[in-house]
C-alpha atoms as a PDB file:
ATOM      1  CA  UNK A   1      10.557   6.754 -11.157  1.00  0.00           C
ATOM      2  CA  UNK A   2       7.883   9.685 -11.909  1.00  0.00           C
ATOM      3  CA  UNK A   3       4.511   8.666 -13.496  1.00  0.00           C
ATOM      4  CA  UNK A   4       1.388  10.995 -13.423  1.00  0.00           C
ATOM      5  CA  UNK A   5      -0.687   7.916 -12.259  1.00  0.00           C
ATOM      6  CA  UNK A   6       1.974   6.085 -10.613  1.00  0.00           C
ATOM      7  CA  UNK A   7       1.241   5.569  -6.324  1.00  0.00           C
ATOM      8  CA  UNK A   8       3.133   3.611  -3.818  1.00  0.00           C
ATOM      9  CA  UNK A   9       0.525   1.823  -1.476  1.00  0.00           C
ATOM     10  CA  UNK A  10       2.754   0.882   1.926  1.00  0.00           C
ATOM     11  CA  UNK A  11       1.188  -1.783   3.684  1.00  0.00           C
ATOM     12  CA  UNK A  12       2.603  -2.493   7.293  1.00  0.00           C
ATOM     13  CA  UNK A  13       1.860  -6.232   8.038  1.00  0.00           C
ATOM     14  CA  UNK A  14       2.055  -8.588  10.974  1.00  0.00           C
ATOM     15  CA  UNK A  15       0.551 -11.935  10.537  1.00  0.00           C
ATOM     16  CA  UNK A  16      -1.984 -10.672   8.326  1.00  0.00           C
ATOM     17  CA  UNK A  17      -1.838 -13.785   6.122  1.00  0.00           C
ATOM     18  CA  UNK A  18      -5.379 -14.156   6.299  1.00  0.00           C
ATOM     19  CA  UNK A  19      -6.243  -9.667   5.099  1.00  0.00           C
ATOM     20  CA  UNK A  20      -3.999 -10.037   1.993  1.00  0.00           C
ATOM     21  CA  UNK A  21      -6.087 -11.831  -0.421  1.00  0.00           C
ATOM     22  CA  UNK A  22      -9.014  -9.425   0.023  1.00  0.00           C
ATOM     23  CA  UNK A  23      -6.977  -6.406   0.271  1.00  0.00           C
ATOM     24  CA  UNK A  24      -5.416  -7.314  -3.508  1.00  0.00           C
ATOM     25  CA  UNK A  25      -8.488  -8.017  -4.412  1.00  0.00           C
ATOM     26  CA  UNK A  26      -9.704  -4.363  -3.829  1.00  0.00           C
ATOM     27  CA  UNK A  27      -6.701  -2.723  -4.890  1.00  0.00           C
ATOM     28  CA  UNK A  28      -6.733  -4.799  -8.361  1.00  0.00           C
ATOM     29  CA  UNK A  29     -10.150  -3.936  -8.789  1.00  0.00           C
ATOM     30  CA  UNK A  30      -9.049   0.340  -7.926  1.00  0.00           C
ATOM     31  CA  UNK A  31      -6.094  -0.538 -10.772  1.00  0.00           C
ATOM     32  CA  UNK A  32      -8.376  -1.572 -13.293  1.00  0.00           C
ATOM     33  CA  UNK A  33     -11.216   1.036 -12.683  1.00  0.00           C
ATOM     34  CA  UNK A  34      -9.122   3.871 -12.445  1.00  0.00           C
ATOM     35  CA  UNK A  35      -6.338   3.393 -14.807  1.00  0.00           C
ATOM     36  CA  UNK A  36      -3.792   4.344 -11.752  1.00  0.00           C
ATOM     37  CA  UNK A  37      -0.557   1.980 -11.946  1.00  0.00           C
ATOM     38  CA  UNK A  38      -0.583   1.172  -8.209  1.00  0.00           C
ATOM     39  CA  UNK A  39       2.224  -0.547  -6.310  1.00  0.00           C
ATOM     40  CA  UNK A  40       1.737  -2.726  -2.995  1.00  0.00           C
ATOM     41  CA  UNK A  41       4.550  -2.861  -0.978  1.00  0.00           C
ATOM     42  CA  UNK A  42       3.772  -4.793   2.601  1.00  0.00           C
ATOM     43  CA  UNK A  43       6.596  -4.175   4.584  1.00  0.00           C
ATOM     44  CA  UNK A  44       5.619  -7.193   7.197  1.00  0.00           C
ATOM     45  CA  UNK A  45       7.410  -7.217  10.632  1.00  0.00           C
ATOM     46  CA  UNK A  46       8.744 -11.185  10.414  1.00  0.00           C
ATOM     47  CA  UNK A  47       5.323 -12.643  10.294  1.00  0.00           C
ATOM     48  CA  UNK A  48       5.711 -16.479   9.926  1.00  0.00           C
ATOM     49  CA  UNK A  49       2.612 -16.720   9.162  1.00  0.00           C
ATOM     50  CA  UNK A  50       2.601 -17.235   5.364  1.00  0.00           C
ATOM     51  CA  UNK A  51       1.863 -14.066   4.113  1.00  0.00           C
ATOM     52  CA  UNK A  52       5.441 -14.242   1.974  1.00  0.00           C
ATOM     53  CA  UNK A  53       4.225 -17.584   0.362  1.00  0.00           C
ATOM     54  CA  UNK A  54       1.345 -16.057  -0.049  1.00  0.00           C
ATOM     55  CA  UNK A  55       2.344 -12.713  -1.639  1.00  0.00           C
ATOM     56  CA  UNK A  56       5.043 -14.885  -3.507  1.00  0.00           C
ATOM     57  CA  UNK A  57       2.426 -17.451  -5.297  1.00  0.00           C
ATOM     58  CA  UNK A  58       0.214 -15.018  -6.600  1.00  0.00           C
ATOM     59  CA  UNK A  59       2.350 -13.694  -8.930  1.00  0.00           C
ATOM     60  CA  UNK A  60       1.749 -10.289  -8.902  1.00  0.00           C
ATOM     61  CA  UNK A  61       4.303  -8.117 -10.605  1.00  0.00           C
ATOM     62  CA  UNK A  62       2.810  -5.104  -8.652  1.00  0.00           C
ATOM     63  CA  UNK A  63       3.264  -6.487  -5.574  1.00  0.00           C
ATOM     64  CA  UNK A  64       6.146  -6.909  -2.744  1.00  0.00           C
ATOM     65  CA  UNK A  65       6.483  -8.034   0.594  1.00  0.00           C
ATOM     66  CA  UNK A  66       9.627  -7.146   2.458  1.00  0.00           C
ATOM     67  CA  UNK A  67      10.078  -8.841   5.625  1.00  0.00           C
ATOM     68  CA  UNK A  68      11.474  -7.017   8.162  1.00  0.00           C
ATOM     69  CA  UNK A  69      13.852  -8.648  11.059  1.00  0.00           C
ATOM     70  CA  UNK A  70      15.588  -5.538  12.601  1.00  0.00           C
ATOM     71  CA  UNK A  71      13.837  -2.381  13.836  1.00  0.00           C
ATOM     72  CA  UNK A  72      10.484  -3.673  13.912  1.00  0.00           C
ATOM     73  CA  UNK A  73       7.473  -1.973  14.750  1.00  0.00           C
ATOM     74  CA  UNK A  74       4.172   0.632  12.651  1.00  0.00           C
ATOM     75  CA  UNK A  75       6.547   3.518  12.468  1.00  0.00           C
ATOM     76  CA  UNK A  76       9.775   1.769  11.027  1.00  0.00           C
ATOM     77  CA  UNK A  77       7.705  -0.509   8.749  1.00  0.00           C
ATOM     78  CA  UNK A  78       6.223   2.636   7.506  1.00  0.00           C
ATOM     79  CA  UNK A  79       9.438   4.945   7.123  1.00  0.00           C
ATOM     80  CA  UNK A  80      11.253   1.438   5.652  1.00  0.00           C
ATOM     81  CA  UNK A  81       8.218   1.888   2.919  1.00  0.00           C
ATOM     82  CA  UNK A  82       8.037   5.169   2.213  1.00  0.00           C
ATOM     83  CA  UNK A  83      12.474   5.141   1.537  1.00  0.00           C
ATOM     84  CA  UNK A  84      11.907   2.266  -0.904  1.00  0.00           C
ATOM     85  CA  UNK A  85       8.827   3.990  -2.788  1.00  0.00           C
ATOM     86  CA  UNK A  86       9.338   5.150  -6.197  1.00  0.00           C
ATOM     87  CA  UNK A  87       6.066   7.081  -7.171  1.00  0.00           C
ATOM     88  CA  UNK A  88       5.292  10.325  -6.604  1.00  0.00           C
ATOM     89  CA  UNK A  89       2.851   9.651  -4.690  1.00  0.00           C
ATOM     90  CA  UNK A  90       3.036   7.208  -1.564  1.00  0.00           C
ATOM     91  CA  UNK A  91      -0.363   6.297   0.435  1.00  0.00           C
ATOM     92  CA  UNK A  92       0.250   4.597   3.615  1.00  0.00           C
ATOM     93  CA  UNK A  93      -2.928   1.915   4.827  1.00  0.00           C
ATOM     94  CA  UNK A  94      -3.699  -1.012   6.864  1.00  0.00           C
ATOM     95  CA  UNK A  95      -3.894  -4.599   5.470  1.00  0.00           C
ATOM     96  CA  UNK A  96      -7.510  -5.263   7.449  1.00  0.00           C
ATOM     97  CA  UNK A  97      -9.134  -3.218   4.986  1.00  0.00           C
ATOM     98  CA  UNK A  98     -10.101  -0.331   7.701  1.00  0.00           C
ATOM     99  CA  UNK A  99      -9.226   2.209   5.046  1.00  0.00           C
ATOM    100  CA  UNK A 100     -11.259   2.020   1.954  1.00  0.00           C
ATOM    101  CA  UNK A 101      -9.180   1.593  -1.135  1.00  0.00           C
ATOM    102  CA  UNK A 102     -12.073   2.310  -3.616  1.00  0.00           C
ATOM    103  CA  UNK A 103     -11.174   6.216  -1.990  1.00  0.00           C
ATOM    104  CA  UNK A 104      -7.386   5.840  -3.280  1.00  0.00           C
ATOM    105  CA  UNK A 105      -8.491   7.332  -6.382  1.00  0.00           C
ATOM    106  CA  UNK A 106      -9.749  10.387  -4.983  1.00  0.00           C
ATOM    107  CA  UNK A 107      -6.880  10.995  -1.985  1.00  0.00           C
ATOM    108  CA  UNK A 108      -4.332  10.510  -5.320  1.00  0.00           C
ATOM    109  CA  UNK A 109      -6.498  13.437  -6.964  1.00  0.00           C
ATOM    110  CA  UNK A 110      -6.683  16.011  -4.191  1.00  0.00           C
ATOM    111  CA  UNK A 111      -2.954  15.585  -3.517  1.00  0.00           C
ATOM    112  CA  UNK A 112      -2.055  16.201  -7.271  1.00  0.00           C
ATOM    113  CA  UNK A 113      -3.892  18.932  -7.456  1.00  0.00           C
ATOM    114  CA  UNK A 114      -1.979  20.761  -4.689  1.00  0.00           C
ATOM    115  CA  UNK A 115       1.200  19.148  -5.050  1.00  0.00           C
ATOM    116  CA  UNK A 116       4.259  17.723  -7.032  1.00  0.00           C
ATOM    117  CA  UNK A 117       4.957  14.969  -4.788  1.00  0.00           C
ATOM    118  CA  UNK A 118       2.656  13.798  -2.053  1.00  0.00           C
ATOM    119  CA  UNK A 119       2.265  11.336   1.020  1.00  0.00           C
ATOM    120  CA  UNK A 120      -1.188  10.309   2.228  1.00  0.00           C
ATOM    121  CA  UNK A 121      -1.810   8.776   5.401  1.00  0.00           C
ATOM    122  CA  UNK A 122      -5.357   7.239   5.779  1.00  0.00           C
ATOM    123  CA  UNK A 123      -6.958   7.714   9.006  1.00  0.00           C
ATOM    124  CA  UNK A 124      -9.301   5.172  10.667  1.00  0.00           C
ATOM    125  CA  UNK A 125     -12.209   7.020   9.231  1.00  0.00           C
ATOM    126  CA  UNK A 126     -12.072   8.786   5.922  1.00  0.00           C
ATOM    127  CA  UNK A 127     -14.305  11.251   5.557  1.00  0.00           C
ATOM    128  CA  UNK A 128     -14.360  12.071   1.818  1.00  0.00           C
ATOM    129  CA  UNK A 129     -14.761  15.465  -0.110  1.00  0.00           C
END
């Protein structure tokens, strides 16, 4: 799929149950500020802990959780995401909200502008432009 404002947020999860909520809450707030169409995808390493009832019961047609019983770990989970993304653009954070989503908006920008296709990977401290 290729959409001008269309970015794949991978979200590796392990019993983060308790991050989700807030983290959707951000990002839904980033959708409907920014007019981006973004997509949530946690890729959670066999949790247990709820967060696919969770993700499940909210309804959101924007977001997926795939749980993950083989080849578990931060790398897989991540390399699992970024195969299954379909935007041109594919932004990898945590679930504890240690990367600010309000910046998604911006790191979408800066790789458009120098790029057809980009991946951004959010460090622990974003330093924007």
């Amino acid at each position: 799929m290729t959409q001008s404002r269309c970015v794949d947020i991978i979200v590796p999860t392990y019993q983060e149950v308790q991050n989700i909520p807030r983290l959707l809450e951000c990002l839904g707030s980033v959708r409907s500020s920014s007019g981006l169409d973004l997509r949530v995808l946690f890729m959670d390493d066999d949790s247990r802990d709820g967060s696919h009832e969770l993700v499940l019961s909210l309804g959101l047609p924007w977001v997926k959780l795939v749980t993950r019983e083989a080849d578990r770990g931060l790398s897989a989970a991540v390399l699992d995401g970024i195969a299954r993304a379909r935007c041109d653009l594919v932004i990898v954070m945590d679930a504890d909200l240690s990367h600010p989503p309000e910046k998604i908006p911006d790191c979408g920008a800066g790789c458009r502008r120098r790029y057809r296709r980009g991946l951004a990977l959010y460090r622990r401290r974003f330093h924007g432009r």
